[in-house]
Protein backbone atom coordinates (compact mmCIF):
# COMPACT_ATOMS: atom_id res chain seq x y z
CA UNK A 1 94.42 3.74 -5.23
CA UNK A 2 94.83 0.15 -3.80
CA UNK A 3 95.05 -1.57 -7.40
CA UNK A 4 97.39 1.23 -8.93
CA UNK A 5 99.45 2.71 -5.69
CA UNK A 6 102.13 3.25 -7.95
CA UNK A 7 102.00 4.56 -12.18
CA UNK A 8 102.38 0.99 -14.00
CA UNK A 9 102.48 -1.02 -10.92
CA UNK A 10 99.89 -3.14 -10.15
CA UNK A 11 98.53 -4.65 -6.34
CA UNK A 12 98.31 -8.20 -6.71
CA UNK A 13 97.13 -8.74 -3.11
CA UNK A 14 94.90 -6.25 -3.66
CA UNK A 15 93.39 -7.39 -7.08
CA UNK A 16 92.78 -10.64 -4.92
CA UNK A 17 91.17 -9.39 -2.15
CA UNK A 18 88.60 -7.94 -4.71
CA UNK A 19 88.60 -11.35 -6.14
CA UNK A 20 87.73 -12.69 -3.14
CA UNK A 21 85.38 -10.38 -2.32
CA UNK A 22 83.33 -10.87 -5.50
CA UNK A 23 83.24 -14.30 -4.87
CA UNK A 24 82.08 -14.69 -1.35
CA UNK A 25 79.08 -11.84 -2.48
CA UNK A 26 77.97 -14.60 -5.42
CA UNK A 27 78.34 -17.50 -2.84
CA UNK A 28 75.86 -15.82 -1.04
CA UNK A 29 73.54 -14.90 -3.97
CA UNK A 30 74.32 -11.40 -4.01
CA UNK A 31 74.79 -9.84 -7.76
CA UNK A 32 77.86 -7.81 -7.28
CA UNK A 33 77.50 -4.08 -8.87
CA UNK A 34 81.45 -2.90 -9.31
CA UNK A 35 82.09 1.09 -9.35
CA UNK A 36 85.38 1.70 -11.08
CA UNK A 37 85.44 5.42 -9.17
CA UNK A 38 83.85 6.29 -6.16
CA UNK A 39 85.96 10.02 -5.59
CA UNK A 40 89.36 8.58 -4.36
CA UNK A 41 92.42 8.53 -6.81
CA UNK A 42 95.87 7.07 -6.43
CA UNK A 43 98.52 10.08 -4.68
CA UNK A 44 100.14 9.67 -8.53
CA UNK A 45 97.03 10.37 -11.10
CA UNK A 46 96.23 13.54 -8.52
CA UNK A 47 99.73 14.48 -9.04
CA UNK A 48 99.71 14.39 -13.17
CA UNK A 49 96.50 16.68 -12.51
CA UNK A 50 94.02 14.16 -12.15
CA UNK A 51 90.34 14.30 -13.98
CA UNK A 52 91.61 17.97 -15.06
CA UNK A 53 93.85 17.12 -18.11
CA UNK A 54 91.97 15.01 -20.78
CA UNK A 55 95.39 12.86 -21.52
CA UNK A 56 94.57 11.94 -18.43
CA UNK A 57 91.66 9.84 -19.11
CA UNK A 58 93.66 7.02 -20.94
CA UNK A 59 95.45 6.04 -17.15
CA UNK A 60 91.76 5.76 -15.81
CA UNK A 61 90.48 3.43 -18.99
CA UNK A 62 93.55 1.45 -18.28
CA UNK A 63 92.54 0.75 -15.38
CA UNK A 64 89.50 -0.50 -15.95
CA UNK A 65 91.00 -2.55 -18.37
CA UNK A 66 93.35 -4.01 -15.60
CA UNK A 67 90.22 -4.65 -13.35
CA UNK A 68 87.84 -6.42 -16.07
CA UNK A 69 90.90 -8.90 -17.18
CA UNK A 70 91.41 -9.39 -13.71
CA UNK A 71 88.01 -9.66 -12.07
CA UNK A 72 85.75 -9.37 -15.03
CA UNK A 73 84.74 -12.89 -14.62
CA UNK A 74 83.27 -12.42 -11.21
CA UNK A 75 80.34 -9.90 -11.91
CA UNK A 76 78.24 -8.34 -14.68
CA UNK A 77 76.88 -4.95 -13.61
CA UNK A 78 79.43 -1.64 -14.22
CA UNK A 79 79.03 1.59 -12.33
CA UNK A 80 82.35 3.41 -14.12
CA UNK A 81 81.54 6.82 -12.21
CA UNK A 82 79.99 7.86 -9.29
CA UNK A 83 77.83 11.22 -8.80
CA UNK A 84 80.30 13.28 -11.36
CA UNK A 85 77.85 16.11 -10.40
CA UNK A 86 78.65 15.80 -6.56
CA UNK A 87 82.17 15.61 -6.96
CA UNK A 88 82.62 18.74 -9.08
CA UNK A 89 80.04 20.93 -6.87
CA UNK A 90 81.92 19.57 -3.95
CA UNK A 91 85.61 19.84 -4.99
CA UNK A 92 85.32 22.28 -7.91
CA UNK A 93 82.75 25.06 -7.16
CA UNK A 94 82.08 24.92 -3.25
CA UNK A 95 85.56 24.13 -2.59
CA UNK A 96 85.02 21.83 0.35
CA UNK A 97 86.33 18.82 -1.09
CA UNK A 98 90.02 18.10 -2.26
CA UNK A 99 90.74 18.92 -4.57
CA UNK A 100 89.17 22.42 -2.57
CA UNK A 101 89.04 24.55 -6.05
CA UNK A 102 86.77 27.39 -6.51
CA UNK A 103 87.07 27.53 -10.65
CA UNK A 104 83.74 27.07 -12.84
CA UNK A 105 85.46 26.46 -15.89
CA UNK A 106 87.65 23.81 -14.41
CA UNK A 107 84.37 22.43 -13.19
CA UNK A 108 82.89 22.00 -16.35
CA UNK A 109 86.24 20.69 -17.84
CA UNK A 110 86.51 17.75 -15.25
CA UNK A 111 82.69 17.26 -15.56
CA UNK A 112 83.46 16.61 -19.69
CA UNK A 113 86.42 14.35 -19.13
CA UNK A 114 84.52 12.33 -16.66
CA UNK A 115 82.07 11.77 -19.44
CA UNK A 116 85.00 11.10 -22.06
CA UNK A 117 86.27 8.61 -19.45
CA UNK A 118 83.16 7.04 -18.99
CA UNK A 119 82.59 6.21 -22.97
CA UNK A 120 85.96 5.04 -23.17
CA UNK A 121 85.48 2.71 -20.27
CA UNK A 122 81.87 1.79 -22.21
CA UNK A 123 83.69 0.73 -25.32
CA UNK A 124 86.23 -1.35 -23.19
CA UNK A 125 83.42 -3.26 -21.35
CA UNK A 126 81.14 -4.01 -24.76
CA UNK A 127 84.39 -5.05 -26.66
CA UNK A 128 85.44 -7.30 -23.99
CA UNK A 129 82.39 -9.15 -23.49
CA UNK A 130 78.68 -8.26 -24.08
CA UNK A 131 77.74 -10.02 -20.67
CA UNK A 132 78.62 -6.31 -19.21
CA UNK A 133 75.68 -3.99 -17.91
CA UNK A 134 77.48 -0.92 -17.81
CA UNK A 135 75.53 2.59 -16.54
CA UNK A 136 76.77 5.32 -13.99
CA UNK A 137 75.67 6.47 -11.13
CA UNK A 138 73.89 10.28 -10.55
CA UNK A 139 73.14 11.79 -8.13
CA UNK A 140 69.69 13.37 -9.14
CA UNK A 141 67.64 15.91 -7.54
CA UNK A 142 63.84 16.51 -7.85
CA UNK A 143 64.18 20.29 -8.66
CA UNK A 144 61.10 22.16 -8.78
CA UNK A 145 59.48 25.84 -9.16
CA UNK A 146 57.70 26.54 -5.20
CA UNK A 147 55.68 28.98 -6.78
CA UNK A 148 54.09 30.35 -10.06
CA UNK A 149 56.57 33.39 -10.81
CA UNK A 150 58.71 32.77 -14.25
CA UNK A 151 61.89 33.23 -11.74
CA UNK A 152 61.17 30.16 -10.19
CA UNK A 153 60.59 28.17 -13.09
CA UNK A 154 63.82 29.06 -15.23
CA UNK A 155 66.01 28.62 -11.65
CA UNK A 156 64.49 25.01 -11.24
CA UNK A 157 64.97 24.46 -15.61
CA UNK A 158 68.37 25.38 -15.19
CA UNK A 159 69.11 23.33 -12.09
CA UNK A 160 68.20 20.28 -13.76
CA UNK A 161 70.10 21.10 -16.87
CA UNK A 162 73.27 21.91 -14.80
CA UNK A 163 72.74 18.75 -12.66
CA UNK A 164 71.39 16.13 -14.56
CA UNK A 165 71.02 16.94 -18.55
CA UNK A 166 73.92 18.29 -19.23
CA UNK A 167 76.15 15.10 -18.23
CA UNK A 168 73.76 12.73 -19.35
CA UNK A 169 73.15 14.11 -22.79
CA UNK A 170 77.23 13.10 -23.30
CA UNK A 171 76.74 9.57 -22.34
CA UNK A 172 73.41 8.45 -23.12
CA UNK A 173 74.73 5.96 -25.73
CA UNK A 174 76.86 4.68 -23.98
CA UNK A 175 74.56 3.67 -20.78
CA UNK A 176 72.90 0.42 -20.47
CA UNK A 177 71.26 2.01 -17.47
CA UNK A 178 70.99 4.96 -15.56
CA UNK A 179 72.33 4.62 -12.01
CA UNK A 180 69.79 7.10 -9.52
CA UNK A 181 71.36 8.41 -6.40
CA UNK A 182 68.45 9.94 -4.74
CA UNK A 183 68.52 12.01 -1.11
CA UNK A 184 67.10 15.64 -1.60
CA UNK A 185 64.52 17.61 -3.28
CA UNK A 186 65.19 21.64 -4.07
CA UNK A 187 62.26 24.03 -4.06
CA UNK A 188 62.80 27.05 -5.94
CA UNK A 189 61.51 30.48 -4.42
CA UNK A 190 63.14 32.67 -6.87
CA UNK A 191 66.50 31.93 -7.85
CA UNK A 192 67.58 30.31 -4.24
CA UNK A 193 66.35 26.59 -2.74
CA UNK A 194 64.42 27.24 0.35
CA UNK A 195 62.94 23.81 1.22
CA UNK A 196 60.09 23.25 3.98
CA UNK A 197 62.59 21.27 6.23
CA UNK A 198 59.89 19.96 7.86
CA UNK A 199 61.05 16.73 8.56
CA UNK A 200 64.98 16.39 8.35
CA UNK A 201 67.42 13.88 8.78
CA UNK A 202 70.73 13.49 10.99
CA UNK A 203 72.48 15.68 8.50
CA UNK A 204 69.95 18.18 8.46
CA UNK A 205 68.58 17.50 4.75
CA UNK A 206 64.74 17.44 3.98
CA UNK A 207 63.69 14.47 3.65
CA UNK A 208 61.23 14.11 0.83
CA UNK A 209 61.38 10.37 0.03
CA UNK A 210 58.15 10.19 -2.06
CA UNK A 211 59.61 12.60 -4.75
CA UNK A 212 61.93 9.90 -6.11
CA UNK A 213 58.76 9.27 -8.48
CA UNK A 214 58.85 12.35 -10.30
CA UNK A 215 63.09 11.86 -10.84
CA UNK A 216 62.22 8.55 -12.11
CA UNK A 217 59.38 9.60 -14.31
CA UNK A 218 62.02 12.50 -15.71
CA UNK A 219 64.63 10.29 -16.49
CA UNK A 220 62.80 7.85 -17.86
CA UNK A 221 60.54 10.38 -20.20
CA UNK A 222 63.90 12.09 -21.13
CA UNK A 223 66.10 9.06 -21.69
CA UNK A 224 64.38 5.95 -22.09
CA UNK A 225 66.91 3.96 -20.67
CA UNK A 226 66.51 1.32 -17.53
CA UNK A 227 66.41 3.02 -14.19
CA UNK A 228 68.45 1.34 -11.31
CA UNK A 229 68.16 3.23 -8.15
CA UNK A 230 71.71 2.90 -6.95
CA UNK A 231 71.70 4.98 -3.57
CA UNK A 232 68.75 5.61 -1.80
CA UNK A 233 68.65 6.50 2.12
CA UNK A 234 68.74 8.32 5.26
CA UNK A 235 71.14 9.40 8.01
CA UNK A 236 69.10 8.20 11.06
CA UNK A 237 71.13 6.96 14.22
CA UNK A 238 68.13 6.65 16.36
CA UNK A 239 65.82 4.43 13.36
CA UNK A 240 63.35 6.82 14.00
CA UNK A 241 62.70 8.05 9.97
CA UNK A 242 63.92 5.11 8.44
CA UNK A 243 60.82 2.65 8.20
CA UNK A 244 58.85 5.97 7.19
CA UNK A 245 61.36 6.80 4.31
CA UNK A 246 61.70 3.22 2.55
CA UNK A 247 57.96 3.00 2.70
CA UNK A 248 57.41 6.18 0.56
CA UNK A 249 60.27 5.54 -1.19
CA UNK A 250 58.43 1.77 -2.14
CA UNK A 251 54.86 3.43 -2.82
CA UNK A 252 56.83 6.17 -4.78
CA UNK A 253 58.70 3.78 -7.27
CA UNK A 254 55.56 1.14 -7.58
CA UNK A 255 53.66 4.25 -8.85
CA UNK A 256 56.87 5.30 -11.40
CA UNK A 257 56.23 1.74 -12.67
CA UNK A 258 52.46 2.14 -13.05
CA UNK A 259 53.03 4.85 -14.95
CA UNK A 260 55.86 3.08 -17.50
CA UNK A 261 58.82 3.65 -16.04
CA UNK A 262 61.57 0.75 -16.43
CA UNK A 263 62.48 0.66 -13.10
CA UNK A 264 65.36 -2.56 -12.77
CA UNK A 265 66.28 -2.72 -9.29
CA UNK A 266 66.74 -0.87 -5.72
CA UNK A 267 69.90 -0.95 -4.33
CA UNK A 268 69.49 0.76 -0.23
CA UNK A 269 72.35 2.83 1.24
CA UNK A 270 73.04 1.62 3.20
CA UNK A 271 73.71 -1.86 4.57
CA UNK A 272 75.68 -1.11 6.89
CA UNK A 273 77.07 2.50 8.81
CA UNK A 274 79.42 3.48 6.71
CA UNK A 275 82.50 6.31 6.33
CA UNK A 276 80.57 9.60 5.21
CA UNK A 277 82.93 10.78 2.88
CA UNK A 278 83.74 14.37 4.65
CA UNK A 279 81.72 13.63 7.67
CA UNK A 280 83.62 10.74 8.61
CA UNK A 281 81.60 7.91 10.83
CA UNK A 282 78.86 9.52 12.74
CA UNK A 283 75.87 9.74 9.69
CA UNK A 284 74.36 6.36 10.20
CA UNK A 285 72.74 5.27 6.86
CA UNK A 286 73.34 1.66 7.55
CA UNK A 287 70.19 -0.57 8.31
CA UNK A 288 72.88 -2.80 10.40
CA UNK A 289 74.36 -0.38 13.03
CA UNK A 290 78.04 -0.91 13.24
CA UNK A 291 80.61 -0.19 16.12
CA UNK A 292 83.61 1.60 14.62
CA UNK A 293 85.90 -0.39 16.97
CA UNK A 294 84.71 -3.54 17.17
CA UNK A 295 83.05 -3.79 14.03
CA UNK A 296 80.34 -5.92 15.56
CA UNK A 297 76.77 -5.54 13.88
CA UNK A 298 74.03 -5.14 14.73
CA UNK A 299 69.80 -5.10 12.72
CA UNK A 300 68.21 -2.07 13.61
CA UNK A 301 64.48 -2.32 14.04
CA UNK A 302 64.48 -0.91 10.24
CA UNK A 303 65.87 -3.68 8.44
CA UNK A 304 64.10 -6.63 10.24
CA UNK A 305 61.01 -4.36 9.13
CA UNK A 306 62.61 -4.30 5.56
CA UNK A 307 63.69 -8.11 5.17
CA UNK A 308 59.94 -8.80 6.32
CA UNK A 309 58.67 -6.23 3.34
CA UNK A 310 60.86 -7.97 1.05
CA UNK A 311 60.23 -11.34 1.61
CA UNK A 312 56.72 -10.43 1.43
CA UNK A 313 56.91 -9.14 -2.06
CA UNK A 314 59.37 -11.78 -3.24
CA UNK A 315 56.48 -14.02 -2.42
């Protein structure tokens, strides 16, 4: 929406503050990972219909296009979509994010032309230059049966499918890795998710932070692709479960590794407070604490316990 405002018309100052951007991350030695869609669209592609119409995919690959001639020289690692899942369930089924459509068939159709626009985008990257490392990011769920009855079972089978296999299976050549998003855990009693919510965060999701093994160990059985866990986190304004989480969430992902998994990298959301999509500022995920108005930042107790961790291991 800032590189495209307008159908054919591109931002230059825009296109440079990315460039920018990129360049001050690399100056500081961070490897810049680039998602091409995060949920927001330009006023004009929502108006042709957006992800809905499959001519509608060639507007999104030329963007891309526009962005990798532009800035392609500044960073290696592609994220084309994020959590295609989330955004359908949200907008699409639930109806509580724009575009606030109740319509399971138009659901599936927007999940498929995400994953037409994704390949497209994949054969783009590879064609340009093989120095791309292109994967997606999902939002995956450790889905699992709470009890022994065959109810249980199929609900949790079907979950996954619906969630996680489904998309996948249409893009799994064309991924050179396999983006994790990973917050929640479902526990199937029946054919409904009734989780212990024992211990639950800001948002009130249970937190299960030590179950991010058995996603990776999934994925990885399934797939056999590199894992990158590209979200990972908690909404925790006071710091009190955040320490608590990224230790499981470390013991969890050294034990995936034991056990085979290609696990590539961690990226933690987040660095700093950001804009909750729907929620708007007040989830803190950040490990730096930030103001809304004056932007100043500030290390919660957290992440001078997590730069102490990871200087540790680095070592």
């Amino acid at each position: 929406s800032r590189i495209e405002p307008t159908e054919g018309a591109w931002n230059v100052e825009a296109i440079q503050h990315y460039r920018e951007y990129l360049q001050a991350l690399k100056a500081k030695g961070i490897e810049p990972f680039v998602t091409l869609w995060h949920w927001t669209m330009p006023t004009w592609f929502v108006e042709k219909g957006g992800f809905e119409k499959r001519a509608n995919v060639k507007y999104f690959v030329r963007f891309a296009e526009k962005v990798l001639m532009e800035l392609g020289a500044e960073f290696r690692y592609i994220i084309t979509i994020n959590e295609p899942d989330t955004y359908i369930g949200q907008g699409y089924i639930q109806g509580s994010w724009p575009p606030m459509k109740q319509h399971k068939l138009t659901a599936v159709w927007v999940y498929l032309n995400l994953a037409k626009a994704h390949r497209d985008v994949y054969k783009i990257a590879k064609a340009k230059s093989r120095k791309f490392i292109v994967g997606l990011a999902k939002n995956s769920v450790h889905q699992y049966a709470g009890d022994d009855t065959l109810v249980s079972k199929i609900a949790a089978m079907i979950s996954i499918y619906g969630a996680d296999s489904f998309f996948l299976n249409r893009v799994r050549r064309k991924l050179d890795f396999i983006g994790v998003n990973y917050y929640f855990t479902n526990r199937f009693l029946g054919y409904k998710v009734h989780n212990p919510n024992e211990r639950v965060n800001d948002m009130g999701w249970d937190m299960q932070p030590q179950n991010i093994e058995f996603v990776l160990e999934r994925l990885w059985s399934k797939y056999k692709l590199p894992i990158i866990i590209t979200e990972n986190g908690v909404a925790d304004r006071n710091d009190e479960h955040r320490k608590w989480w990224i230790g499981q969430t470390l013991v969890a992902m050294h034990r995936a590794m034991q056990k085979g998994v290609k696990l590539e990298g961690y990226l933690h959301w987040s660095l700093l407070d950001n804009f909750e999509w729907n929620s708007g500022f007040w989830p803190r995920f950040g490990l730096l604490a930030v103001d809304p108005k004056t932007k100043k930042r500030t290390p919660r107790t957290s992440a001078k316990w997590f730069a102490k961790i990871l200087k540790q291991l680095r070592e």
